[in-house]
N, C-alpha and C. Protein backbone atom coordinates (compact mmCIF):
# COMPACT_ATOMS: atom_id res chain seq x y z
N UNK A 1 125.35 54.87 101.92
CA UNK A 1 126.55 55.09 102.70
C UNK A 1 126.93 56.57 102.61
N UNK A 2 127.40 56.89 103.91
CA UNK A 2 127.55 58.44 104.20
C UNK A 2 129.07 58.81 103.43
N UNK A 3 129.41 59.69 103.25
CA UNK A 3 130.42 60.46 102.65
C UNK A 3 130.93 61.34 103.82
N UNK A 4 131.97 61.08 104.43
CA UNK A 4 132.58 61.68 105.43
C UNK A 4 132.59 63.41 104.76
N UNK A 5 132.49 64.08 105.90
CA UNK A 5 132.53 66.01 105.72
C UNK A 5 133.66 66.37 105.04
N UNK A 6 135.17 65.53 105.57
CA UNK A 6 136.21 66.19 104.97
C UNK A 6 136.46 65.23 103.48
N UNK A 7 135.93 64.51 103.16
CA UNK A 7 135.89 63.96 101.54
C UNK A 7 135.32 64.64 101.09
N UNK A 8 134.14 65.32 101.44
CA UNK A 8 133.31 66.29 100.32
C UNK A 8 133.77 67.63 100.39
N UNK A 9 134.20 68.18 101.45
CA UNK A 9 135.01 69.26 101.49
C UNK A 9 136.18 69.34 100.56
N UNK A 10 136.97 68.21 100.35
CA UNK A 10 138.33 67.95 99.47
C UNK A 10 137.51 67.79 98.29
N UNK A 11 136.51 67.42 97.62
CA UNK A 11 135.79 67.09 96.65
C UNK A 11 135.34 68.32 95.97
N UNK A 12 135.39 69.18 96.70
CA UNK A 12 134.51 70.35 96.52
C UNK A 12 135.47 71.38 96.02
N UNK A 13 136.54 71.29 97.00
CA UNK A 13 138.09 72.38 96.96
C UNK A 13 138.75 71.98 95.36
N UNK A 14 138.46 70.32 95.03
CA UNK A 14 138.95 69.68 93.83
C UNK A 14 138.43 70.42 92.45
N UNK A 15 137.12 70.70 92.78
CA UNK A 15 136.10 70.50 92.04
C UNK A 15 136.34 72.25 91.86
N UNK A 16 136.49 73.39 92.32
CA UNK A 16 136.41 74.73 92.29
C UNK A 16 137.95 74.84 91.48
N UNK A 17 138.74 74.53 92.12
CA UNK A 17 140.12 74.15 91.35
C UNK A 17 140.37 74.01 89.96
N UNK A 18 139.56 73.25 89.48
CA UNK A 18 139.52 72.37 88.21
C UNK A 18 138.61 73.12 87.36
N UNK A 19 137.36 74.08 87.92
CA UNK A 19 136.73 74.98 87.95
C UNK A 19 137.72 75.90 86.75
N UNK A 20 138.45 76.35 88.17
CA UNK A 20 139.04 77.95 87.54
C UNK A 20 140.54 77.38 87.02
N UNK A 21 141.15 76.10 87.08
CA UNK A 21 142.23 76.03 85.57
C UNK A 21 141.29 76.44 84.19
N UNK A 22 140.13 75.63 84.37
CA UNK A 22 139.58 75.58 83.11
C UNK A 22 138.89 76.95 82.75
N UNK A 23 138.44 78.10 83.26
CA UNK A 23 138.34 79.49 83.48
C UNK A 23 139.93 79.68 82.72
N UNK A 24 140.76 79.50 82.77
CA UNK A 24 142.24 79.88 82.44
C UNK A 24 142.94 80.59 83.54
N UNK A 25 142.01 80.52 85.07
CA UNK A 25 142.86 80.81 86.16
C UNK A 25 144.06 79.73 86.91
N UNK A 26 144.76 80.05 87.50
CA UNK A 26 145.84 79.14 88.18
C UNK A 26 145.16 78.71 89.82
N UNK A 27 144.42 78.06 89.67
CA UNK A 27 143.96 77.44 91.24
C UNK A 27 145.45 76.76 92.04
N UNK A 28 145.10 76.99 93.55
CA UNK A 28 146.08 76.60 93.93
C UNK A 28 145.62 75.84 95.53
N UNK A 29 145.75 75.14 95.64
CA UNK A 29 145.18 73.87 96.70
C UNK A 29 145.89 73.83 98.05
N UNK A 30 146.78 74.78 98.24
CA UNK A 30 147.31 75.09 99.81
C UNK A 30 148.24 74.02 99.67
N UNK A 31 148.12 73.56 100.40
CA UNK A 31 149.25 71.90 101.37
C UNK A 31 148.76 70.66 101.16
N UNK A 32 147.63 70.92 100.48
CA UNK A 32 147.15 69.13 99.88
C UNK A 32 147.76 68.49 99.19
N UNK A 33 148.90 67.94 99.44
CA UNK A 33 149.47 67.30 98.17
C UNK A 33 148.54 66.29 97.58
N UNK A 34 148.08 65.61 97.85
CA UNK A 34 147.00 64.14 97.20
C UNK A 34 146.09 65.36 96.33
N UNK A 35 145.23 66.30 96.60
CA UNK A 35 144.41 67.34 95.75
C UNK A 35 145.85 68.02 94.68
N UNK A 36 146.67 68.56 95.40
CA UNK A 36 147.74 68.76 94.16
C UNK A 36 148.19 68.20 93.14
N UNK A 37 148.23 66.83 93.11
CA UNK A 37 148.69 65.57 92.60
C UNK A 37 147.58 65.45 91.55
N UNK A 38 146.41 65.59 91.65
CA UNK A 38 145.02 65.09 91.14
C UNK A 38 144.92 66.44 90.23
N UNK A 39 144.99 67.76 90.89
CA UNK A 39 144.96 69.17 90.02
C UNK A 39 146.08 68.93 89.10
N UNK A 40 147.29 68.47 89.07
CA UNK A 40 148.64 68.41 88.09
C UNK A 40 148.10 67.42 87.06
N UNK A 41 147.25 66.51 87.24
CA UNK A 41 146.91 65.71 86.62
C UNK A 41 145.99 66.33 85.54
N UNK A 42 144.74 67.10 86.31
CA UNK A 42 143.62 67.59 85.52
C UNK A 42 143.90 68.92 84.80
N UNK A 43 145.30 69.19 85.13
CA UNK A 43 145.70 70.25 84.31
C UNK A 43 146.70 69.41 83.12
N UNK A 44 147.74 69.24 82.87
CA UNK A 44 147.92 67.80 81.74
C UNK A 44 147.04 67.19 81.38
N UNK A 45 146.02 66.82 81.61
CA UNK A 45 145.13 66.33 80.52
C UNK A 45 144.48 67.53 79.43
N UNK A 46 144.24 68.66 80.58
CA UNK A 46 143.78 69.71 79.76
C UNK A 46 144.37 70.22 79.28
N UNK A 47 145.98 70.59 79.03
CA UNK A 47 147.02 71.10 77.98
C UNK A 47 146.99 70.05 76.87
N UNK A 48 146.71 68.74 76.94
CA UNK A 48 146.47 67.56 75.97
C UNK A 48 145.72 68.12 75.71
N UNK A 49 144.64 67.87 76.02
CA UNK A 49 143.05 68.17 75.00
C UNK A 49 142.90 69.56 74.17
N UNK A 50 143.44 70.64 74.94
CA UNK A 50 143.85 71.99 74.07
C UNK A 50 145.06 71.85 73.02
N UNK A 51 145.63 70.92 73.06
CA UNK A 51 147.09 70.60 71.86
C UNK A 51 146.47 69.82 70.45
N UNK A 52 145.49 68.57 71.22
CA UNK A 52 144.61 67.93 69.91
C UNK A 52 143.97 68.39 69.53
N UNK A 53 143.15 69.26 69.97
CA UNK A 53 142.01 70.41 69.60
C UNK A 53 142.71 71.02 68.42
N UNK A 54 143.53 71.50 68.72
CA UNK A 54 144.61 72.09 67.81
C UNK A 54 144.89 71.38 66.30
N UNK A 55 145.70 70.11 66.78
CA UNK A 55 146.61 69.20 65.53
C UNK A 55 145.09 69.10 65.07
N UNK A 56 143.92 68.48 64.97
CA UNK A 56 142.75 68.15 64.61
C UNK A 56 142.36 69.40 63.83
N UNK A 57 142.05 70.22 64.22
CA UNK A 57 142.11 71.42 63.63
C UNK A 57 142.23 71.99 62.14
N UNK A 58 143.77 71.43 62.50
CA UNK A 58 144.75 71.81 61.51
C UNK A 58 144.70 70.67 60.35
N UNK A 59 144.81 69.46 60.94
CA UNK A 59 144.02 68.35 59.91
C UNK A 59 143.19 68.17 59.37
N UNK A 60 142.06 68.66 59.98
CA UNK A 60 140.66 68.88 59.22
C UNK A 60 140.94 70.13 57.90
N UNK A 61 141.65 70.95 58.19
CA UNK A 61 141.90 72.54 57.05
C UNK A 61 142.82 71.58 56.08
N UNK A 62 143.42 70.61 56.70
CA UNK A 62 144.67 70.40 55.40
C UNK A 62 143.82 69.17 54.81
N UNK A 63 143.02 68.39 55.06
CA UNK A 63 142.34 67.59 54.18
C UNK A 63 140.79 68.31 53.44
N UNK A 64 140.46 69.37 53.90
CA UNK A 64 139.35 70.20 53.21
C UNK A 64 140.43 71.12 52.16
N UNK A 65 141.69 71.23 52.29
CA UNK A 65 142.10 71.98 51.23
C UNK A 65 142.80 70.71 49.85
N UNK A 66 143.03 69.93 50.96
CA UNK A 66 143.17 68.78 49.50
C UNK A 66 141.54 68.10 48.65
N UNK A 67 140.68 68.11 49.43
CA UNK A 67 139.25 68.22 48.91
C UNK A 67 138.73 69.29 47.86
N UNK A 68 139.65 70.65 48.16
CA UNK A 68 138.67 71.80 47.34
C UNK A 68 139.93 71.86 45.81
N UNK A 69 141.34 71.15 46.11
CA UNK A 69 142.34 70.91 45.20
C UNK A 69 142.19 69.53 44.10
N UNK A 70 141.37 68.70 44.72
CA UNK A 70 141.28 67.54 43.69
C UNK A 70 139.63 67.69 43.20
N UNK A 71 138.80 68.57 43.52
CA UNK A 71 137.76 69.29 43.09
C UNK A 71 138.01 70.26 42.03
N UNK A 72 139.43 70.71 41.88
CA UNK A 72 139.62 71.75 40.73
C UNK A 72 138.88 72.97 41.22
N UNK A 73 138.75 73.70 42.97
CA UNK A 73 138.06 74.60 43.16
C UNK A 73 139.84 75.69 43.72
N UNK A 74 140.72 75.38 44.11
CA UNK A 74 141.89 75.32 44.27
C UNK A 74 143.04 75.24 42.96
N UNK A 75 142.68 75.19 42.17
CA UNK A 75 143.36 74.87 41.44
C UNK A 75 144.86 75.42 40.88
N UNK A 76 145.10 76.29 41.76
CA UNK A 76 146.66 77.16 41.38
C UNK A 76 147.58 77.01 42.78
N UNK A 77 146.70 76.50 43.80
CA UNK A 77 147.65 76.42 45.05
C UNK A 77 148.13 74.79 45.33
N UNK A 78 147.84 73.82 44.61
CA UNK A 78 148.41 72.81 44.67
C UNK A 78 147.73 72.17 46.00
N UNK A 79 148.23 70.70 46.37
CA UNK A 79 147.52 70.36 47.53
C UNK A 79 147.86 70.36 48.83
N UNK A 80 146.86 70.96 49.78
CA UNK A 80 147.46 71.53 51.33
C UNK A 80 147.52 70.35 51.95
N UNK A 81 148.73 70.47 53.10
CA UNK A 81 148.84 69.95 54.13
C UNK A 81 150.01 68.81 53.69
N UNK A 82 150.54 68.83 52.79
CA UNK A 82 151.87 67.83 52.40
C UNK A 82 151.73 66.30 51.94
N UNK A 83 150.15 66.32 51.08
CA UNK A 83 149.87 65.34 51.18
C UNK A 83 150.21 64.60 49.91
């Protein structure tokens, strides 16, 4: 089954969009609201995924510093991350 010209055209405009948020540029989709709607979307997910990236991060350092503290390799800074 064929794929109409202007679905792959909108597919494509979606797809360059989503492109350059993730570049850290601001794409901007003209008057499409339905492609706007879908870019607002794929940009919120990607401020999510850059926020857990983060907390994860930071969880992984605060349970490797309670690891190098109940190892006695730490032993004057007590144990990280409030645990």
């Amino acid at each position: 089954m064929a794929v109409p010209r202007e679905e792959t055209a909108r597919a494509r405009l979606l797809d360059e969009a989503i492109g350059q948020l993730l570049r850290g540029e601001e794409p901007s989709l003209g008057e499409d609201d339905e492609l706007s709607d879908l870019l607002e979307v794929a940009r919120l997910r990607y401020r999510l995924s850059r926020y857990l990236r983060h907390v994860a991060a930071a969880r992984q350092q605060a349970v490797w510093g309670q690891v190098r503290f109940r190892l006695g390799l730490d032993a004057g800074s007590g144990p990280a991350g409030g645990f």
